[in-house]
C-alpha atoms as a PDB file:
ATOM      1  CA  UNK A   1     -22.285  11.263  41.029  1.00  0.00           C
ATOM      2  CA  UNK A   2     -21.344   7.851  41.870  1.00  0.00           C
ATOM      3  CA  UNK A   3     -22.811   6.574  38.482  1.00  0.00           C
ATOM      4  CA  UNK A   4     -21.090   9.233  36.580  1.00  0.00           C
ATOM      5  CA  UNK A   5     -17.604   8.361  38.165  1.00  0.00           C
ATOM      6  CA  UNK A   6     -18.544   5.122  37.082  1.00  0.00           C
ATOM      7  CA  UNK A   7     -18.858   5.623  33.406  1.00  0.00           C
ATOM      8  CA  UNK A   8     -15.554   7.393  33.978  1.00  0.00           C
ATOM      9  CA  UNK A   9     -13.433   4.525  35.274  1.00  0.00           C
ATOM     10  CA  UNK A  10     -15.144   2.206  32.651  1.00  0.00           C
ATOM     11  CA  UNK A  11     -13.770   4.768  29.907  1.00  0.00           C
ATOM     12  CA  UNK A  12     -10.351   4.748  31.299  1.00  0.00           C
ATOM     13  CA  UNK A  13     -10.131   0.848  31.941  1.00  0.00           C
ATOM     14  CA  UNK A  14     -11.408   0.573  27.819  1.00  0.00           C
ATOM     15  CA  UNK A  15      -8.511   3.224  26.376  1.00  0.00           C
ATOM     16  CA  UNK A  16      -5.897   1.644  28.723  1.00  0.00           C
ATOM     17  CA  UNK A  17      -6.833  -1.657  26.917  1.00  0.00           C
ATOM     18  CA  UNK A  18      -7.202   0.116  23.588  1.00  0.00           C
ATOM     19  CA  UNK A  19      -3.315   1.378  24.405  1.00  0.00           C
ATOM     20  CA  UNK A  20      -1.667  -1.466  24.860  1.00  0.00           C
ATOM     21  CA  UNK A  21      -3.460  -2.774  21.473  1.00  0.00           C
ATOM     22  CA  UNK A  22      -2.013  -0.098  19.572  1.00  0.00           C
ATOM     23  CA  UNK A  23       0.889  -0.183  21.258  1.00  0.00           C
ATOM     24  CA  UNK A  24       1.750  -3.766  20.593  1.00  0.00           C
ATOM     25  CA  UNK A  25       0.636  -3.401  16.879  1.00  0.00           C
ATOM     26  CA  UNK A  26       2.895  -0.288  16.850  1.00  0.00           C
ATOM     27  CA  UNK A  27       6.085  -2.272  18.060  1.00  0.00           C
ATOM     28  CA  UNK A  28       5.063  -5.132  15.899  1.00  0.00           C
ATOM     29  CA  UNK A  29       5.126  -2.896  12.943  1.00  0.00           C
ATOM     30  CA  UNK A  30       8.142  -1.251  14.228  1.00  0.00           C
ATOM     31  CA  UNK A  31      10.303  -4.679  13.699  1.00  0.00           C
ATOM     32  CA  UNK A  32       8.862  -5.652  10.592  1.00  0.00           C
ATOM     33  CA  UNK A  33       9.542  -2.552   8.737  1.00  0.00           C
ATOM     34  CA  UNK A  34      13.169  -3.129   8.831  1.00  0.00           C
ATOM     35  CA  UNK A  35      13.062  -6.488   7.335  1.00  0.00           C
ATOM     36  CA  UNK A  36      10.606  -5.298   4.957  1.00  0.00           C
ATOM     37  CA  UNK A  37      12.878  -2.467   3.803  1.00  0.00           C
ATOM     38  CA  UNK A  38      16.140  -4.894   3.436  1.00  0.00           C
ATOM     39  CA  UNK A  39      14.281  -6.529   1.741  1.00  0.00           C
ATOM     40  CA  UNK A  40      13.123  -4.025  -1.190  1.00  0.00           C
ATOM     41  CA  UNK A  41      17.139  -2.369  -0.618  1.00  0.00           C
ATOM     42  CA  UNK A  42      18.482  -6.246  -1.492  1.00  0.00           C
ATOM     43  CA  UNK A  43      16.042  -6.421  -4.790  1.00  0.00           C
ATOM     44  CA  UNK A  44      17.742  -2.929  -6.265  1.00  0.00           C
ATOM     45  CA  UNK A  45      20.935  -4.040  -7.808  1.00  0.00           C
ATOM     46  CA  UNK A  46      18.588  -7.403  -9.697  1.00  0.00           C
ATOM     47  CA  UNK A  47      16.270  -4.859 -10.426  1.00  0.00           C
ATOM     48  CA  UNK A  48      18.196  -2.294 -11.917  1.00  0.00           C
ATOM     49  CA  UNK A  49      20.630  -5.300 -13.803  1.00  0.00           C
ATOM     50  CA  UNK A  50      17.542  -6.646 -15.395  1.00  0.00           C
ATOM     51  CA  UNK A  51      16.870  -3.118 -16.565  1.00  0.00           C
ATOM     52  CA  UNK A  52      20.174  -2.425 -17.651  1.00  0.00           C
ATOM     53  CA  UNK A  53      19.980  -5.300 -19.748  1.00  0.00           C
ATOM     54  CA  UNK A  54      16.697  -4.781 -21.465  1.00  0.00           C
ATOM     55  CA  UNK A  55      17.771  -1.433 -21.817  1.00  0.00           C
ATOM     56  CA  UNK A  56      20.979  -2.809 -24.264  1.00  0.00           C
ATOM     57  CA  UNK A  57      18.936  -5.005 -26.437  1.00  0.00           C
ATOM     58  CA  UNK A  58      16.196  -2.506 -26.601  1.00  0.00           C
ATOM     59  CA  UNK A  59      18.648   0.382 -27.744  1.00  0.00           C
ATOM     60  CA  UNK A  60      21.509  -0.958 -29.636  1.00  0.00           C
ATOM     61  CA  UNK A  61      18.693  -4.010 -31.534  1.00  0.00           C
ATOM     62  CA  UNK A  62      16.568  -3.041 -34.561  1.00  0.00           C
ATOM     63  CA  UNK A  63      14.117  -5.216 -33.373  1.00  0.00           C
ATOM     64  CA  UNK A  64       9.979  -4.666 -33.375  1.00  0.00           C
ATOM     65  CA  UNK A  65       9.164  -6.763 -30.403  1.00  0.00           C
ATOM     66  CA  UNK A  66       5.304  -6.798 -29.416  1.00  0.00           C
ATOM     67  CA  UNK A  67       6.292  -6.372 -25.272  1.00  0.00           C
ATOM     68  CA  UNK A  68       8.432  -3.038 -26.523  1.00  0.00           C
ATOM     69  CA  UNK A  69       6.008  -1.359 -29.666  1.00  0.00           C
ATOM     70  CA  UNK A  70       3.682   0.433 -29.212  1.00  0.00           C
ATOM     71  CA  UNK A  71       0.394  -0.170 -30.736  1.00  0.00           C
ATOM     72  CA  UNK A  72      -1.099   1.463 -33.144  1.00  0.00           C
ATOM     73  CA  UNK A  73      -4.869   2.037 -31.526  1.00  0.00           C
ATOM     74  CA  UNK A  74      -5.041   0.992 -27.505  1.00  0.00           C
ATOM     75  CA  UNK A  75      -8.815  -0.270 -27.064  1.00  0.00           C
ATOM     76  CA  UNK A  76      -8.666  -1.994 -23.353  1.00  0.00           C
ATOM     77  CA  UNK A  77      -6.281  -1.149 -20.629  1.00  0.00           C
ATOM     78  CA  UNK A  78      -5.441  -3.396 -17.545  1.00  0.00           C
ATOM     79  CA  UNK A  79      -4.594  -1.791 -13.938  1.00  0.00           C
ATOM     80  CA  UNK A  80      -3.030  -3.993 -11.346  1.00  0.00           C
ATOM     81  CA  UNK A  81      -4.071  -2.378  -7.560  1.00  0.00           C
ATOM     82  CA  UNK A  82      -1.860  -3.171  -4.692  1.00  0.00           C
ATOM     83  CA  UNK A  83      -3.195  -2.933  -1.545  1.00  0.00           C
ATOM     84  CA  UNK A  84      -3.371  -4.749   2.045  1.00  0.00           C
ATOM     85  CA  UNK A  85      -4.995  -7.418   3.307  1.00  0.00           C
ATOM     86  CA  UNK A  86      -5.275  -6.208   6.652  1.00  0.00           C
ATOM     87  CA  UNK A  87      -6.379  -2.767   7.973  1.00  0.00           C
ATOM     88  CA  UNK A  88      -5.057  -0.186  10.727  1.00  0.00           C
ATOM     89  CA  UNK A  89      -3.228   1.648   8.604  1.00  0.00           C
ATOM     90  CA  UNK A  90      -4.527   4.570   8.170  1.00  0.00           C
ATOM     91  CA  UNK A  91      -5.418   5.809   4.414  1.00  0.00           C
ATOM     92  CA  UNK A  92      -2.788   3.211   3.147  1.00  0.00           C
ATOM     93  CA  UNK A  93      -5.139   1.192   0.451  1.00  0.00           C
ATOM     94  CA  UNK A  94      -7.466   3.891  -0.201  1.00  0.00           C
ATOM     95  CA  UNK A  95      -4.872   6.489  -1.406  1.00  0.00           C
ATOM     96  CA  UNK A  96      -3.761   3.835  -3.714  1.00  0.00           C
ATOM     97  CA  UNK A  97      -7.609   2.655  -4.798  1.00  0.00           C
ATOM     98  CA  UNK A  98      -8.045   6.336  -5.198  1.00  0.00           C
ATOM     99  CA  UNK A  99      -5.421   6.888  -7.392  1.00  0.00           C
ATOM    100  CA  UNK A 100      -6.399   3.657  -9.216  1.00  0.00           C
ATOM    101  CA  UNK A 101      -9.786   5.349 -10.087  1.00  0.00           C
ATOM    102  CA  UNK A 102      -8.547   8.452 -11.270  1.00  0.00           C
ATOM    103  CA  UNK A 103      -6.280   6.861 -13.228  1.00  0.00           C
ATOM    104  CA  UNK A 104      -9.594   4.359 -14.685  1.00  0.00           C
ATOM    105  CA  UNK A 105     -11.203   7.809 -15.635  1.00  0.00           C
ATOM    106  CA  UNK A 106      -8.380   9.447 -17.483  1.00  0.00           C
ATOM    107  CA  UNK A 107      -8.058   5.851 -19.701  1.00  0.00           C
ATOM    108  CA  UNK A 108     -12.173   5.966 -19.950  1.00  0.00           C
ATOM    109  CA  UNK A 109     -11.996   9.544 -21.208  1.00  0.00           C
ATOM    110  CA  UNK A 110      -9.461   8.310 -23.523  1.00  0.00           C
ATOM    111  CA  UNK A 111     -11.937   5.774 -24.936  1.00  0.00           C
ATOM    112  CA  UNK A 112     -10.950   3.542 -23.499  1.00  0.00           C
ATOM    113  CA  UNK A 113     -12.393   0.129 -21.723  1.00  0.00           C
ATOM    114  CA  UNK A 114     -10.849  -0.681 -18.283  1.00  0.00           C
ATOM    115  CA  UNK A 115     -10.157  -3.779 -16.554  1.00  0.00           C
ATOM    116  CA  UNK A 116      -9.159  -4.210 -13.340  1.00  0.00           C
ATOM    117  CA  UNK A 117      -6.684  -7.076 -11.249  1.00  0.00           C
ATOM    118  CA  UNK A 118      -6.295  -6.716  -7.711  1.00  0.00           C
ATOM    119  CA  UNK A 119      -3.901  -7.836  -5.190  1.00  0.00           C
ATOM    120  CA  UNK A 120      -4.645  -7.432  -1.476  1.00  0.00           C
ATOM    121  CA  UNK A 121      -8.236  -8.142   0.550  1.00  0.00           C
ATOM    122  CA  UNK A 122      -9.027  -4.543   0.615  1.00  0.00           C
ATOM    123  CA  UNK A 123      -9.198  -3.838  -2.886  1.00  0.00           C
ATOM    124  CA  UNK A 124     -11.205  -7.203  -2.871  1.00  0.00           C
ATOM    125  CA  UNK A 125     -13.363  -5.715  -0.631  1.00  0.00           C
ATOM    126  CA  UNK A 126     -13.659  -2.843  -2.168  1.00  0.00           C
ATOM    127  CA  UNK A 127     -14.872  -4.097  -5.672  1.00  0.00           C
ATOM    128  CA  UNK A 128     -17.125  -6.526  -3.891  1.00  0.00           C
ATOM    129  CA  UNK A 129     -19.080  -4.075  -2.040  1.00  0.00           C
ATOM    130  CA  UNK A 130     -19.632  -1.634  -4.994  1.00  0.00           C
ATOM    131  CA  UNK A 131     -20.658  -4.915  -6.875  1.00  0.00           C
ATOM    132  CA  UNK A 132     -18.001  -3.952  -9.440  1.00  0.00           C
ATOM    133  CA  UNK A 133     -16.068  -7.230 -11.450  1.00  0.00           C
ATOM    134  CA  UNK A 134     -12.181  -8.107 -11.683  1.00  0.00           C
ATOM    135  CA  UNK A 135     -10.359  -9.866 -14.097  1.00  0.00           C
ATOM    136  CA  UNK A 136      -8.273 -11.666 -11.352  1.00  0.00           C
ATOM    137  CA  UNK A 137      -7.076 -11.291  -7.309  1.00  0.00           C
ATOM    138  CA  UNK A 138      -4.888 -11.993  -5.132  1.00  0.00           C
ATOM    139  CA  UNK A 139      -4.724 -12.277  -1.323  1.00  0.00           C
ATOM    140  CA  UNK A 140      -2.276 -13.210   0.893  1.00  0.00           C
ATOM    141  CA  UNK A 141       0.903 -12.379   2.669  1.00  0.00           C
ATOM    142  CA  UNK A 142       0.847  -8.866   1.454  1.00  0.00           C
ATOM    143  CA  UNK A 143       3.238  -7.438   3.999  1.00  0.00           C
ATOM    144  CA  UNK A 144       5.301 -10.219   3.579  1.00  0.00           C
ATOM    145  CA  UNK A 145       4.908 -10.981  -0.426  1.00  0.00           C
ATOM    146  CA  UNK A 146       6.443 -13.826  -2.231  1.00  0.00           C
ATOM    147  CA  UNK A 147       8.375 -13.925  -5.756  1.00  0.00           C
ATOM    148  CA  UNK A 148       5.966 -17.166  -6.341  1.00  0.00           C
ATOM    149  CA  UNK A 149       2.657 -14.411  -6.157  1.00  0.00           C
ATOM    150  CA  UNK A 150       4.704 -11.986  -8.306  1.00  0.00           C
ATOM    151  CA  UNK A 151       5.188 -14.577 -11.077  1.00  0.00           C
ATOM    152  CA  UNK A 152       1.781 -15.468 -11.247  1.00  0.00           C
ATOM    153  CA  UNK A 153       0.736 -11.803 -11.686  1.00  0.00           C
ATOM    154  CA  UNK A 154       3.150 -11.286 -14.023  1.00  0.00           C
ATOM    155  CA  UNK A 155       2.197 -14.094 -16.105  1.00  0.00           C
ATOM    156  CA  UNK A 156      -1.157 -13.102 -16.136  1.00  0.00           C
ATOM    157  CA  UNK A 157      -0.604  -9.784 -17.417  1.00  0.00           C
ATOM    158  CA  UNK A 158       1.794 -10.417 -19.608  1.00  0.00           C
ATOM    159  CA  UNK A 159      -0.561 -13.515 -21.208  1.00  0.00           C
ATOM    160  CA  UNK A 160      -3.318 -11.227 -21.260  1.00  0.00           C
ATOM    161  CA  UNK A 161      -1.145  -8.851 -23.033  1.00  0.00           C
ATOM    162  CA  UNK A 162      -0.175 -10.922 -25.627  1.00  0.00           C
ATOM    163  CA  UNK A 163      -4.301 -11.689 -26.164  1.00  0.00           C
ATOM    164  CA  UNK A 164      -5.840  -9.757 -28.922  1.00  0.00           C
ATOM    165  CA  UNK A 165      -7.980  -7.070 -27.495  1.00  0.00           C
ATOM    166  CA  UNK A 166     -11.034  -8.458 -29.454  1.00  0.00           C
ATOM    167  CA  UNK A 167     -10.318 -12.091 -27.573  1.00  0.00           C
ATOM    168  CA  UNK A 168     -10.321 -10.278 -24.262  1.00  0.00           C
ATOM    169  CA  UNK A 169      -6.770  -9.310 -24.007  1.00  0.00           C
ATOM    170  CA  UNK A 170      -5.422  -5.928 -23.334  1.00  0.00           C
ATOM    171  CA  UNK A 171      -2.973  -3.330 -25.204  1.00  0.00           C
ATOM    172  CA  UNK A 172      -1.674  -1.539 -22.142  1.00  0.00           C
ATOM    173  CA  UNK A 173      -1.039  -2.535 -18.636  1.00  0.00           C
ATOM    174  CA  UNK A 174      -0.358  -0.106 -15.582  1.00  0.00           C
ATOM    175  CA  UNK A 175       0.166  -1.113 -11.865  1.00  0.00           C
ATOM    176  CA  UNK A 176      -0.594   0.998  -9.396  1.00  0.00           C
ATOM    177  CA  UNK A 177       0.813   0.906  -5.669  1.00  0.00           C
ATOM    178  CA  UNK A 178       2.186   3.021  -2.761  1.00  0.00           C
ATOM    179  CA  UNK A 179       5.938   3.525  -2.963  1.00  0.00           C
ATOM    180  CA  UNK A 180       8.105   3.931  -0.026  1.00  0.00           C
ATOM    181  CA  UNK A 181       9.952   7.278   0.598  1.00  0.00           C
ATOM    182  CA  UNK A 182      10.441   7.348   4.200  1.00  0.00           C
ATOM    183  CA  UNK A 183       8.761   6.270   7.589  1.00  0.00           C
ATOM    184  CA  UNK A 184       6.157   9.356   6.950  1.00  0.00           C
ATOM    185  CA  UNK A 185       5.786   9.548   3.403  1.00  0.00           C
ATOM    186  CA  UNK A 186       4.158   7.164   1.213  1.00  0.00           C
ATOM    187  CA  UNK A 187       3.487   8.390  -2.028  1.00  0.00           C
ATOM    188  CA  UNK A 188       0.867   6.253  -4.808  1.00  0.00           C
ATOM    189  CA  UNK A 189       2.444   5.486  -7.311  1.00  0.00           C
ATOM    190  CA  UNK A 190       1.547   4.532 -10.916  1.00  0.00           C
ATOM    191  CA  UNK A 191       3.852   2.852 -13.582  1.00  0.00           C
ATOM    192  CA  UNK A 192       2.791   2.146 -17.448  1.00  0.00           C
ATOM    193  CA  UNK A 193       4.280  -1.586 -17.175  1.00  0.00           C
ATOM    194  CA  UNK A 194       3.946  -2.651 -20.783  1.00  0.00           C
ATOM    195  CA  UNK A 195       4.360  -1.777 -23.474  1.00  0.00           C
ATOM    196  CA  UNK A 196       7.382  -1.714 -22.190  1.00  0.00           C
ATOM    197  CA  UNK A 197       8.718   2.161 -20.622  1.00  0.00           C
ATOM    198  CA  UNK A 198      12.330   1.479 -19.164  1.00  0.00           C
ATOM    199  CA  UNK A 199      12.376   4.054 -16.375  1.00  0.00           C
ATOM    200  CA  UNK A 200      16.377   3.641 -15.600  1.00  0.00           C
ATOM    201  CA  UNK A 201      18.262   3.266 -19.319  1.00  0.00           C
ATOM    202  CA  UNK A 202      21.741   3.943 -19.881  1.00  0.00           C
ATOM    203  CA  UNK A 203      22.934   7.744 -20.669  1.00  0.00           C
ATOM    204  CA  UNK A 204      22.672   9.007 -23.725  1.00  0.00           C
ATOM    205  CA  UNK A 205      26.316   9.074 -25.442  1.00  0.00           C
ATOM    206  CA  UNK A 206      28.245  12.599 -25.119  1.00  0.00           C
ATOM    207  CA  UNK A 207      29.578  13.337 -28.758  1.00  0.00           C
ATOM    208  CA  UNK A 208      33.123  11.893 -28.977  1.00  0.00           C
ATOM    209  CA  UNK A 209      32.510   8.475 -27.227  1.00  0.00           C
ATOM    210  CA  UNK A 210      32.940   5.333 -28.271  1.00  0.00           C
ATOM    211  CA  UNK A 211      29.465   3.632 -28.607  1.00  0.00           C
ATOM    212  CA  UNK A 212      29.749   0.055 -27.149  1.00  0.00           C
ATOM    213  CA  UNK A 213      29.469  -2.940 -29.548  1.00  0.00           C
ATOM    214  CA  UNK A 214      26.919  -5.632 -28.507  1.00  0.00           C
ATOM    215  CA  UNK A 215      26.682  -9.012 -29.971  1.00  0.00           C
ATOM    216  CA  UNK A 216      23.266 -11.229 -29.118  1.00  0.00           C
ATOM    217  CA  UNK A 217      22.660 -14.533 -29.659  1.00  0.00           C
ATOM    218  CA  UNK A 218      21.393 -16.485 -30.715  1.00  0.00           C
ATOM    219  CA  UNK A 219      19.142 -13.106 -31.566  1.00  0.00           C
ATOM    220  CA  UNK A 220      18.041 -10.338 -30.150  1.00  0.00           C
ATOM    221  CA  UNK A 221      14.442 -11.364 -30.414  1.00  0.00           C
ATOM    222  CA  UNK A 222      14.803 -14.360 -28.634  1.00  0.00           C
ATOM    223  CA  UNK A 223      17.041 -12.531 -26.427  1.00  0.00           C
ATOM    224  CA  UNK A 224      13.943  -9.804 -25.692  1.00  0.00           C
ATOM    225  CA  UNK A 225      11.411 -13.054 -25.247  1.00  0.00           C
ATOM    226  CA  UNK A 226      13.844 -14.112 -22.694  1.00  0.00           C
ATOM    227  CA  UNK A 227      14.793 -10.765 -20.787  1.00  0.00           C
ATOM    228  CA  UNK A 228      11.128  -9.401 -20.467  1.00  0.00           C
ATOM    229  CA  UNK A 229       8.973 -11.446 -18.562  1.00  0.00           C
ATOM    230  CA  UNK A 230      11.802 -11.652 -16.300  1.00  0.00           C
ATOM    231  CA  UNK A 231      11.913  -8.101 -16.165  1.00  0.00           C
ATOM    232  CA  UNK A 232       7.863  -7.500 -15.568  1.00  0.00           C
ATOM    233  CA  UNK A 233       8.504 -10.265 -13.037  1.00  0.00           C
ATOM    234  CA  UNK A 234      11.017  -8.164 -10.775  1.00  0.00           C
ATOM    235  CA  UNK A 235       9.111  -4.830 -11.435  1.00  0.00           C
ATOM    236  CA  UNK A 236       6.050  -6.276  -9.867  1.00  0.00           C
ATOM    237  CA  UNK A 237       7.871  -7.961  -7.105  1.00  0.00           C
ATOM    238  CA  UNK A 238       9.542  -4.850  -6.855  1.00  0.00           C
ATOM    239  CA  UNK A 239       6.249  -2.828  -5.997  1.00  0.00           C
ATOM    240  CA  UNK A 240       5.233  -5.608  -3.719  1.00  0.00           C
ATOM    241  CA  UNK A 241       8.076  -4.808  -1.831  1.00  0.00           C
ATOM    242  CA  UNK A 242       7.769  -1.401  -1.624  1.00  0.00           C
ATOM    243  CA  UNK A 243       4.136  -1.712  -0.895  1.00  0.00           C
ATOM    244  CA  UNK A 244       4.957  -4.113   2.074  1.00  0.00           C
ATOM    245  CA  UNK A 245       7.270  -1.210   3.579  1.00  0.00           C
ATOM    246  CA  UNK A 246       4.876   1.265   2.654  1.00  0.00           C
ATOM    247  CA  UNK A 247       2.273  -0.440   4.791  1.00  0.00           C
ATOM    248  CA  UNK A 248       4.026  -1.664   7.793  1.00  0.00           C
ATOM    249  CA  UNK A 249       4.793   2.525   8.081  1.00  0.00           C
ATOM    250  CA  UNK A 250       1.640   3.469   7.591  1.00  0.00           C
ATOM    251  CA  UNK A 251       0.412   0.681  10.104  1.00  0.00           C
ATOM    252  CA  UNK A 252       3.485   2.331  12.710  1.00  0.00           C
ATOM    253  CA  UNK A 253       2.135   5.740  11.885  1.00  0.00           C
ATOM    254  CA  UNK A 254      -2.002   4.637  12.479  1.00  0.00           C
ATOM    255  CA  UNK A 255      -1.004   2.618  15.916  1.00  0.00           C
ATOM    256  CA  UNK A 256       1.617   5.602  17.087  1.00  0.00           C
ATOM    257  CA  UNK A 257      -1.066   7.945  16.426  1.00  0.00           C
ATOM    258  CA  UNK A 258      -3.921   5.962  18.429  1.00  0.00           C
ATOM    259  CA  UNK A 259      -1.355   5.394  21.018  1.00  0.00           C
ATOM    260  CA  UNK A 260      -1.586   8.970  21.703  1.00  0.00           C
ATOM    261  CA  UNK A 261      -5.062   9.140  21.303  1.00  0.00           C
ATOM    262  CA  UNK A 262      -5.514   7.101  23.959  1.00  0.00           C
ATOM    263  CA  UNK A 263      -3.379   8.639  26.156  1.00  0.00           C
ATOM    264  CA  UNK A 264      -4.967  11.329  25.646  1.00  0.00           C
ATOM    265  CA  UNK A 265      -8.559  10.128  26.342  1.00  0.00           C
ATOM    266  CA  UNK A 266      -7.490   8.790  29.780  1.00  0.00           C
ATOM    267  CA  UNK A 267      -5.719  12.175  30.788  1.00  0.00           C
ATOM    268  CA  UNK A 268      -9.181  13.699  29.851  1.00  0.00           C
ATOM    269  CA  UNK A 269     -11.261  10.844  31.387  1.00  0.00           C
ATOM    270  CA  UNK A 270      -9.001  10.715  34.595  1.00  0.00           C
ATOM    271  CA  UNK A 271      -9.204  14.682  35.062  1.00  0.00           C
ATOM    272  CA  UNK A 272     -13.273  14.024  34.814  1.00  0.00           C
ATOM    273  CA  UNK A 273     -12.918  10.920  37.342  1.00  0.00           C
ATOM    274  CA  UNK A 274     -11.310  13.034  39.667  1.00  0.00           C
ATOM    275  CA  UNK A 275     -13.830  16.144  39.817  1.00  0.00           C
ATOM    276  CA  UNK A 276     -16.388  13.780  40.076  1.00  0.00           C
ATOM    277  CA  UNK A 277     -14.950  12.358  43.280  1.00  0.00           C
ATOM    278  CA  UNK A 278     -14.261  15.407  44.369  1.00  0.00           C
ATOM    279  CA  UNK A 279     -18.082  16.577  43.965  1.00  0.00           C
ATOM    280  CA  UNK A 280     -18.546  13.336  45.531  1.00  0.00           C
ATOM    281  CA  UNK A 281     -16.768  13.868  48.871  1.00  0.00           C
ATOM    282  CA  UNK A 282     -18.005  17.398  48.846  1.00  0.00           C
ATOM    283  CA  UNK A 283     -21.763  16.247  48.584  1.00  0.00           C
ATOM    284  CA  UNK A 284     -21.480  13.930  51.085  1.00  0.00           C
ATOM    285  CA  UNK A 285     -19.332  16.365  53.379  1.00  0.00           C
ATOM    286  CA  UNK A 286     -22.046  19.220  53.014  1.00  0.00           C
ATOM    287  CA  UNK A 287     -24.549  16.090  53.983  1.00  0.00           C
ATOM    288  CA  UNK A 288     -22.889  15.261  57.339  1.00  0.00           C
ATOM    289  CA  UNK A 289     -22.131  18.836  58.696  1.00  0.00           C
ATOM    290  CA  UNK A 290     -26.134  19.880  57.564  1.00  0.00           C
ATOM    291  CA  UNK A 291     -27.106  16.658  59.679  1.00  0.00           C
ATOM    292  CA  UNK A 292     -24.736  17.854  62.512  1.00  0.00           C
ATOM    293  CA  UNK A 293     -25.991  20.835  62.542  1.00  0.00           C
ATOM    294  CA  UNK A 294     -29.800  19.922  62.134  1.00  0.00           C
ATOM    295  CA  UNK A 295     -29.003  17.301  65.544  1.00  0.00           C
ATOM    296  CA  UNK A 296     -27.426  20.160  67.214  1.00  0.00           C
ATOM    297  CA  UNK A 297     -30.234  22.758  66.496  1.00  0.00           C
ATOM    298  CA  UNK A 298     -33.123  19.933  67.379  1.00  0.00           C
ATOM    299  CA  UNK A 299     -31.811  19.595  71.424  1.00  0.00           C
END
């Protein structure tokens, strides 16, 4: 008995440290997240400017830009993965490597070949222990990401983009990451990034209105060269932003969840501890009154 109430108190003692682990990761996570989702609110109104604009010189421009048409036969296709560099998370960076690969297999059964670049050490980690190769990653302040790290990517895609597919370029790029919805929900998501698909254009003129008259200079093909890369640039920052919120919920969610896990292993463990004492004291009870009475029989 005494070594099984043992192994009892040990238990308890180990989830009481595991809750204050959680708990601190939980509160942690719990002060980030706001930041994190000021920060993805504050990028909205660039974001959607940027796209406004594109949107104008794409409509109301009879221009055939390479970033904006699409091509004729699609041979290789690029996916950027966004994941996390750290864990405790819960299914954060698998539901979005998931959703990577099922997106891989659609493009494979569509004949076509599949490259992958990867932001986040999980995703690294995940290609290097299946041996599998990437065209380029990133690690590195994932839940706190940087406009600097979104250039680069963009640049990269967008250079690799405007490669010939028989020079190892690519025809189509998609990213792939977990967009925020609300502290619960996290939902992958995946965006065809170029050729160019502008998700938030202007309306579509009612009959009877005035169609506004744009003038570009010095043309609108420079105009596109100029607009675009800035525009890939704040799309991908923009879904390293909402993959930063996404994971510092997810991370609240994982460490709230353990919390109560472990709360609920010491009720359990602590209800054992104590009818193990209890057979305890009752053992050793029954052992002095059958030695009382074994004295008082003997005289």
């Amino acid at each position: 008995m005494g070594a099984q109430l043992r192994v009892y108190r040990q238990r308890i003692r180990s989830a009481q440290t595991t809750k204050k682990v959680t708990r601190a990761m939980e509160l942690i996570s719990a002060s980030r997240i706001q930041k994190a989702q000021a920060r993805m609110k504050a990028s909205g109104p660039y974001s959607r400017a940027i796209t406004r604009a594109v949107s104008a010189v794409a409509t109301f421009s009879d221009v055939d830009h390479i970033l904006t048409t699409e091509p004729e036969n699609i041979e290789r296709a690029a996916i950027v993965v966004f994941t996390s560099d750290r864990g405790l998370n819960g299914a954060f960076s698998s539901n979005a490597l998931k959703e990577s690969e099922q997106l891989a297999e659609l493009l494979r059964s569509q004949g076509k070949e599949v490259v992958f670049y990867i932001v986040g050490r999980k995703a690294q980690s995940y290609f290097a222990f299946r041996k599998r190769e990437s065209e380029q990653s990133w690690t590195g302040n994932t839940d706190q990401p940087e406009f600097a790290t979104a250039k680069e990517i963009g640049d990269a895609v967008v250079s690799k983009f405007l490669t010939d597919a028989n020079e190892g370029g690519v025809d189509e790029i998609h990213i792939v990451y977990n967009r925020f919805v609300n502290m619960v929900s996290q939902v992958p998501e995946v965006v065809r990034l170029l050729p160019l698909e502008v998700v938030e254009g202007i309306d579509e003129p009612s009959e009877g209105d005035v169609l506004p008259l744009y003038d570009f200079e010095p043309d609108p093909t420079e105009v596109l060269d100029a607009l675009l890369p800035v525009y890939i640039e704040s799309r991908i920052f923009n879904a390293m932003l909402q993959s930063a919120a996404s994971e510092h919920a997810a991370r609240q969610k994982a460490m709230k969840a353990a919390s109560d896990n472990a709360d609920t292993l010491i009720r359990d463990f602590t209800r054992l501890a104590n009818n193990a004492r209890q057979a305890e004291i009752t053992q050793q009870i029954s052992e002095i009154v059958g030695g009382a009475d074994a004295l008082s029989s003997s005289k």
